[in-house]
N, C-alpha and C. Protein backbone atom coordinates (compact mmCIF):
# COMPACT_ATOMS: atom_id res chain seq x y z
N UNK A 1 26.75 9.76 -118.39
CA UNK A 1 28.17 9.48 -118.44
C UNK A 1 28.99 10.72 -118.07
N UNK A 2 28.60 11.95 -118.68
CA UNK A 2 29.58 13.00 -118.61
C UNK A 2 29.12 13.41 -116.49
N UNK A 3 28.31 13.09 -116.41
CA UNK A 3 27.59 12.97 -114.71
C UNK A 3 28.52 12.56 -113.92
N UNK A 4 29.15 11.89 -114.35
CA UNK A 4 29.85 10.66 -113.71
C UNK A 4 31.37 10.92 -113.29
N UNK A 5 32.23 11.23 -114.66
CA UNK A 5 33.12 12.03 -114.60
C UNK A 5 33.14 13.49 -114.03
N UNK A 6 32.56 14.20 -114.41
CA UNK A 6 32.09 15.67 -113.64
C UNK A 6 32.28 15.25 -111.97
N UNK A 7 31.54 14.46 -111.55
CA UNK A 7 31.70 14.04 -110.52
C UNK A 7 33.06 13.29 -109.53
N UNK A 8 33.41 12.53 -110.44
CA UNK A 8 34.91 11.69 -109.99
C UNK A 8 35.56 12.87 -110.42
N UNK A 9 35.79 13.63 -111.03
CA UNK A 9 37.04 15.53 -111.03
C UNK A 9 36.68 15.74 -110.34
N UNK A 10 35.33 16.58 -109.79
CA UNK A 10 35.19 17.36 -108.60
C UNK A 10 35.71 16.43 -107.35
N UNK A 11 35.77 15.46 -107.18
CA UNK A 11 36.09 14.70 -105.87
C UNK A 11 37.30 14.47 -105.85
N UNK A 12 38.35 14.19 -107.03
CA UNK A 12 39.21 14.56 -106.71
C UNK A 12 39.85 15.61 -106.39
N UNK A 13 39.40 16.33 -107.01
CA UNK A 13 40.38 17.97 -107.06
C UNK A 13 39.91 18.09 -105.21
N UNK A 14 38.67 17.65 -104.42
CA UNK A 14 38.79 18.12 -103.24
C UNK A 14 39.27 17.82 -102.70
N UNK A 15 39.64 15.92 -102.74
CA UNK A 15 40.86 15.27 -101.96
C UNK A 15 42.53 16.12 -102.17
N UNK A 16 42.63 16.21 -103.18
CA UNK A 16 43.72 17.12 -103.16
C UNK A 16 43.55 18.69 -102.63
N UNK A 17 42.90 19.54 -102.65
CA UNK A 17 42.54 20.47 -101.96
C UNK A 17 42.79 20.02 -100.34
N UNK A 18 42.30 19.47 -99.69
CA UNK A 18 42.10 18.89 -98.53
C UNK A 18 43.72 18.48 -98.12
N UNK A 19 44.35 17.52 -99.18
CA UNK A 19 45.60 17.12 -98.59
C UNK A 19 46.35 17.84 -97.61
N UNK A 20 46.44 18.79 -98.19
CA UNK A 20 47.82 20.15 -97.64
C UNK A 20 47.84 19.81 -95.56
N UNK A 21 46.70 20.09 -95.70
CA UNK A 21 45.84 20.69 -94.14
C UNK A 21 45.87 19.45 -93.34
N UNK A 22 45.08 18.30 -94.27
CA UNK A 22 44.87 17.05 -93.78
C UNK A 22 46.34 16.49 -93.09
N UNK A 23 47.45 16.45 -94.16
CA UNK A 23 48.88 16.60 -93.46
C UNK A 23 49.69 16.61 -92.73
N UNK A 24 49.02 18.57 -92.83
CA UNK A 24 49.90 19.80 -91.62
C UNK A 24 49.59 18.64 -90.16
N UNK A 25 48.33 18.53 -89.71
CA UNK A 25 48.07 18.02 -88.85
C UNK A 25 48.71 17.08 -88.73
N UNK A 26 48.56 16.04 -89.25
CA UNK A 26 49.25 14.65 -89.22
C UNK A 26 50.86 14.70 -88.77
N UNK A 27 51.68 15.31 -89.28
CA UNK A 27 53.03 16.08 -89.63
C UNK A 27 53.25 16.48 -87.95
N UNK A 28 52.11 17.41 -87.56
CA UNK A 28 52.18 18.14 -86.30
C UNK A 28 52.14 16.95 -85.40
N UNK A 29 50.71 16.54 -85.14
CA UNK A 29 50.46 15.69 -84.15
C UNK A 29 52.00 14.44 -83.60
N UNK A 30 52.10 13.81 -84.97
CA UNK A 30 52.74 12.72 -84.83
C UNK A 30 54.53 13.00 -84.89
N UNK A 31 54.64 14.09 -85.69
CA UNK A 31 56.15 14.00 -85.83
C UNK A 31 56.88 14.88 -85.45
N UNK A 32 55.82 16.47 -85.22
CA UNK A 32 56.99 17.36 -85.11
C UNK A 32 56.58 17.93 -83.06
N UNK A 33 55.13 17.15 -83.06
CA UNK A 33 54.91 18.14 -81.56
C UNK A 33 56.31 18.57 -80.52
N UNK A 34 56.55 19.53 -80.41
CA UNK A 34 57.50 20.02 -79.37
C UNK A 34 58.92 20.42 -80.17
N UNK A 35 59.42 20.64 -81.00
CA UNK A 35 60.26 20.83 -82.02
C UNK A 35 60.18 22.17 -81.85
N UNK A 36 61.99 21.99 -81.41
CA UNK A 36 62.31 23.43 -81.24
C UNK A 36 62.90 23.70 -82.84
N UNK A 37 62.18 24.63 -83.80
CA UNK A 37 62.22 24.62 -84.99
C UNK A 37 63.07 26.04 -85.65
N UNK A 38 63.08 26.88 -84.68
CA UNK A 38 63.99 27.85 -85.02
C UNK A 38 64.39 28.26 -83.90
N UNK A 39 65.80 29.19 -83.67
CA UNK A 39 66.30 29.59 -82.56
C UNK A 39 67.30 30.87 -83.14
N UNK A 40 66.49 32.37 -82.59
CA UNK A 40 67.32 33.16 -82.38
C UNK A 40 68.02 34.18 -81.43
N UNK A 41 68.13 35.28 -81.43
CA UNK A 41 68.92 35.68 -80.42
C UNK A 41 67.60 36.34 -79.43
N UNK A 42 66.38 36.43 -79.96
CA UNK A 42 65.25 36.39 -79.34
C UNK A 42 64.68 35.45 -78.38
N UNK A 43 65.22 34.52 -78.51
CA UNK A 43 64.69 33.36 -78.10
C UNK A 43 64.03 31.78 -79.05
N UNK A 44 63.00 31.28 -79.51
CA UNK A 44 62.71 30.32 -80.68
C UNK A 44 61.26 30.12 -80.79
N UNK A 45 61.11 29.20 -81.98
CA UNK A 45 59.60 29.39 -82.40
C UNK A 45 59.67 27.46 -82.08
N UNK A 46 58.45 27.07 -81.44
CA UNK A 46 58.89 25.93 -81.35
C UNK A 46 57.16 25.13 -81.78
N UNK A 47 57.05 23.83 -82.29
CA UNK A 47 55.73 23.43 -82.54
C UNK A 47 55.60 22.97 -81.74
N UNK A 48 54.00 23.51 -80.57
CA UNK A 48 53.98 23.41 -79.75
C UNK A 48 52.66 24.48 -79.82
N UNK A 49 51.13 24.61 -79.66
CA UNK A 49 50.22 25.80 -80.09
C UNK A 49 49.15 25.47 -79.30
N UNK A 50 48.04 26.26 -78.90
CA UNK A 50 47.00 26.13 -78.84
C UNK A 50 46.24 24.60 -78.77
N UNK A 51 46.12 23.98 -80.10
CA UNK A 51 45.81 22.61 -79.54
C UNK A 51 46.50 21.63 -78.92
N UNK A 52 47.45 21.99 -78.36
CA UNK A 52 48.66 21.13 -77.30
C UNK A 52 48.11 21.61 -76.01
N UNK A 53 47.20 22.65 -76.18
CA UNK A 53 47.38 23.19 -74.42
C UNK A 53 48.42 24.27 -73.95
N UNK A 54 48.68 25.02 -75.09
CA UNK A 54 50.22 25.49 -74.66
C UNK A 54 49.41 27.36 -74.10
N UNK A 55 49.77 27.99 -73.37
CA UNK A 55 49.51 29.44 -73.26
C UNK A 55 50.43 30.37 -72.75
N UNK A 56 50.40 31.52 -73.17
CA UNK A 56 51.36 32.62 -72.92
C UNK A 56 51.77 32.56 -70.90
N UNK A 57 52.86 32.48 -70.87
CA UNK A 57 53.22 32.69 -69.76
C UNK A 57 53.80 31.05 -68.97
N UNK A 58 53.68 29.94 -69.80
CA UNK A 58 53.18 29.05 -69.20
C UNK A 58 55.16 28.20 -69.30
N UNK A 59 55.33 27.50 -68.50
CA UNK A 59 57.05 27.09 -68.70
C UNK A 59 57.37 25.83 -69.01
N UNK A 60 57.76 25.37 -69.91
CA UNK A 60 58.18 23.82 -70.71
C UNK A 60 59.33 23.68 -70.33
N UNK A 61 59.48 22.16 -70.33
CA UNK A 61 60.99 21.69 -70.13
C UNK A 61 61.06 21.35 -71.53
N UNK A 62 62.41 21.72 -71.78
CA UNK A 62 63.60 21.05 -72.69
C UNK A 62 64.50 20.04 -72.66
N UNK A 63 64.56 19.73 -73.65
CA UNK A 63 65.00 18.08 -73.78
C UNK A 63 65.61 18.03 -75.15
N UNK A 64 66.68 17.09 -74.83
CA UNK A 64 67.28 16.97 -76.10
C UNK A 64 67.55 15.38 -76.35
N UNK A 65 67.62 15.13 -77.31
CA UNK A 65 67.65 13.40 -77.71
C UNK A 65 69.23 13.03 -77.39
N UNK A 66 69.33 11.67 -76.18
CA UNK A 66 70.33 11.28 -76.33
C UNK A 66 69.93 10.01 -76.62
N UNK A 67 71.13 9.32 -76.87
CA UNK A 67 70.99 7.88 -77.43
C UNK A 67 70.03 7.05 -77.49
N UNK A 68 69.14 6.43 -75.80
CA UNK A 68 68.14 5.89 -75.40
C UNK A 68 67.53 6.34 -74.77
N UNK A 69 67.66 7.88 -74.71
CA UNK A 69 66.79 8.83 -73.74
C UNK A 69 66.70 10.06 -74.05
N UNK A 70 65.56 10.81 -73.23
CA UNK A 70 65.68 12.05 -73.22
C UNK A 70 66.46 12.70 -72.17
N UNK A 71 67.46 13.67 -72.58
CA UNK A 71 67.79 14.54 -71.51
C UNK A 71 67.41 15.69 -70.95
N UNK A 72 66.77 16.30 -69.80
CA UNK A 72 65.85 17.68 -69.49
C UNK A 72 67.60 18.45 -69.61
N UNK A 73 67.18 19.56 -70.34
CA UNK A 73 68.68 20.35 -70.24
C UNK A 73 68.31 22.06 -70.39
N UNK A 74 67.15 21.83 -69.64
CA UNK A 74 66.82 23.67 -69.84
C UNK A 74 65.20 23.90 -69.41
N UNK A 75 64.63 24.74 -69.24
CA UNK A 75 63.41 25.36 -69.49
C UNK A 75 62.81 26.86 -70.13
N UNK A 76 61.97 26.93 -70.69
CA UNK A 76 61.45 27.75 -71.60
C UNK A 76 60.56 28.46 -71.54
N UNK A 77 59.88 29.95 -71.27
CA UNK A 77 58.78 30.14 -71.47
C UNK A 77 58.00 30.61 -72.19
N UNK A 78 56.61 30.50 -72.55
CA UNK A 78 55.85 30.80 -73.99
C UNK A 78 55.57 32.31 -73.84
N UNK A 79 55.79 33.26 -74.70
CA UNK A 79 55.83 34.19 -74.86
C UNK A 79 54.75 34.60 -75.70
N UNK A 80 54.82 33.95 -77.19
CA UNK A 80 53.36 34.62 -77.72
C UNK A 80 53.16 33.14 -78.22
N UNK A 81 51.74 32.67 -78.57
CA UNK A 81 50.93 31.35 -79.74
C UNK A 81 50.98 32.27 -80.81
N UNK A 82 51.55 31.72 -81.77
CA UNK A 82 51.08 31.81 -82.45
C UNK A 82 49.94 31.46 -83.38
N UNK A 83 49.44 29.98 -82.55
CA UNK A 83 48.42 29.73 -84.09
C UNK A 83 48.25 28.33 -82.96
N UNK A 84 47.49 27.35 -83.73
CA UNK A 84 46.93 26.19 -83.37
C UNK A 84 48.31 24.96 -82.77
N UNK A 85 49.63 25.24 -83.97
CA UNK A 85 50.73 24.58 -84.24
C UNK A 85 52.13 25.08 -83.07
N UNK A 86 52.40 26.69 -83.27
CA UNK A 86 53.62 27.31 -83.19
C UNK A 86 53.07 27.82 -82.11
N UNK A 87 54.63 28.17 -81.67
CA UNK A 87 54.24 29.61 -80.47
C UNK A 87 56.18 29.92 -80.52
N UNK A 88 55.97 31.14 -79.27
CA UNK A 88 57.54 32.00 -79.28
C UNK A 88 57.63 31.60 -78.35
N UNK A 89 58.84 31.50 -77.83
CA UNK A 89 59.38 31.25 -75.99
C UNK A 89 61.04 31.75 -76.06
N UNK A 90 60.95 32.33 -74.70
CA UNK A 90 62.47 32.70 -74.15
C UNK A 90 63.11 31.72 -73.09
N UNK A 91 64.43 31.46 -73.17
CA UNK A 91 64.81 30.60 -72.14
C UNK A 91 64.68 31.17 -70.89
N UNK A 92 64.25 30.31 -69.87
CA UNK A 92 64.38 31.08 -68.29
C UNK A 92 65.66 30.03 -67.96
N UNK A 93 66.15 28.81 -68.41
CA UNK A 93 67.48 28.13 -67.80
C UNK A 93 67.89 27.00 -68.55
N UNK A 94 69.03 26.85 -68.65
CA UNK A 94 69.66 25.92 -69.88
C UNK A 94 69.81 26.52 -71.13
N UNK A 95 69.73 25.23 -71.90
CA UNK A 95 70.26 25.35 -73.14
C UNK A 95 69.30 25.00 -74.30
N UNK A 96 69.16 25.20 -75.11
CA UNK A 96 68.21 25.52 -76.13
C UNK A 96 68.80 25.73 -77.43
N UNK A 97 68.90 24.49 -78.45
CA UNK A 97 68.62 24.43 -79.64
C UNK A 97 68.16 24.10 -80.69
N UNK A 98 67.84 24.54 -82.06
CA UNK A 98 67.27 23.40 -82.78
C UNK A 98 67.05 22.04 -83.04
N UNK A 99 65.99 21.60 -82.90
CA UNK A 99 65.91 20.24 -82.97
C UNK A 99 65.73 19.86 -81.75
N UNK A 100 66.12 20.67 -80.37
CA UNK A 100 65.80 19.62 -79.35
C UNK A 100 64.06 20.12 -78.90
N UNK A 101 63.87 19.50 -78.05
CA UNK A 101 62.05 19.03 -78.07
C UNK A 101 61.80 20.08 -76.60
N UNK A 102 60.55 20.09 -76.58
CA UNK A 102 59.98 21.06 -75.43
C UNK A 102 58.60 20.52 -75.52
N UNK A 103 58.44 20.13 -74.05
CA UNK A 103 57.06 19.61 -73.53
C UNK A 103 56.45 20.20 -72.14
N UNK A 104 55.71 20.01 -71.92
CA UNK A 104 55.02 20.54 -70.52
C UNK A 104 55.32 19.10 -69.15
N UNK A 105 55.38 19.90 -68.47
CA UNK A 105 55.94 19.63 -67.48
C UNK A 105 55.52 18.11 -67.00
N UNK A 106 56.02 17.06 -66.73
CA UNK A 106 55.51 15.68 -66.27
C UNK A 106 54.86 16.10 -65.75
N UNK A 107 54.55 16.85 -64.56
CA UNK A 107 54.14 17.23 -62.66
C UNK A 107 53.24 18.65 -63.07
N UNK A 108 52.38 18.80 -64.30
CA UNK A 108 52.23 19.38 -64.84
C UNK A 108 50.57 20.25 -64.09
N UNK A 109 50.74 21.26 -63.44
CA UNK A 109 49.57 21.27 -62.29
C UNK A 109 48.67 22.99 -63.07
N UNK A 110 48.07 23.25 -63.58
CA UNK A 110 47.34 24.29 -64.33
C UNK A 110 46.92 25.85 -63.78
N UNK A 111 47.81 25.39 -62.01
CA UNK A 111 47.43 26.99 -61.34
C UNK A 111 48.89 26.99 -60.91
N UNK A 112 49.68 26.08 -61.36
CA UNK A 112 51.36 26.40 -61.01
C UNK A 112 51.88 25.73 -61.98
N UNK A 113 52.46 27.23 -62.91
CA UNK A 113 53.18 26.89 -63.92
C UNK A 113 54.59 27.71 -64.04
N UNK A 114 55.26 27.17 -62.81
CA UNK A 114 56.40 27.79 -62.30
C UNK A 114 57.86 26.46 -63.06
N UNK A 115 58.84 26.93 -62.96
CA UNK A 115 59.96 25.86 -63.46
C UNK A 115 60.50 25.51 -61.92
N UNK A 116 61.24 24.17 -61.74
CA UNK A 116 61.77 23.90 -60.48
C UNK A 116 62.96 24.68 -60.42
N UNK A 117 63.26 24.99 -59.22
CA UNK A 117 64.61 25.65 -59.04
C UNK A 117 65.48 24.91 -59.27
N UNK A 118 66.59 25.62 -59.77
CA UNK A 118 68.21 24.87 -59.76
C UNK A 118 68.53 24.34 -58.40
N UNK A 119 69.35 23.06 -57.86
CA UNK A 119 70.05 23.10 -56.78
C UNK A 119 71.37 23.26 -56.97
């Protein structure tokens, strides 16, 4: 009996152990990918890392939520990853603020990761 319980604690306490992480991911993947999450006079930290595909040097469009769409209203480039989730980027054109989203390029080609010119 005491086998039993010993057992159902330890399994819980790992499901809860586990939660946090189990989460982060979930949180990342589904709700926050591309979230421009801070913005300073540096430039912003946006979720967007390593398991997205994201790498230093590389240029995202920006987008901001309008009504029934997205609007492209800038581009960005990654400066440092931080981690699996985050990374840093400076604007190369537009506008850039919290909350609006940053993704890789539709036309997105892996030996040209240049932004289109303005006309």
């Amino acid at each position: 009996m005491m086998r039993k319980v010993l057992a159902t604690v330890s399994m819980a306490a790992l499901v809860v152990a586990v939660s946090p992480a189990y989460a982060l991911g979930i949180g990342h993947s589904f709700f926050m990918r591309g979230e421009v999450v801070r913005v300073d006079s540096g430039g912003a930290v946006v979720c967007l890392g390593r398991l997205d595909g994201a790498h230093q040097g590389q240029v995202l469009e920006v987008y901001r939520q309008a009504h029934r769409y997205r609007k492209l209203v800038g581009h960005v480039e990654v400066d440092q990853i931080f981690d699996e989730h985050f990374a840093h980027v400076h604007i190369v054109e537009g506008n850039l603020k919290k909350s609006y989203w940053v993704s890789l390029p539709r036309h997105h080609n892996s030996t040209t990761d240049k932004a289109p010119k303005s006309q």
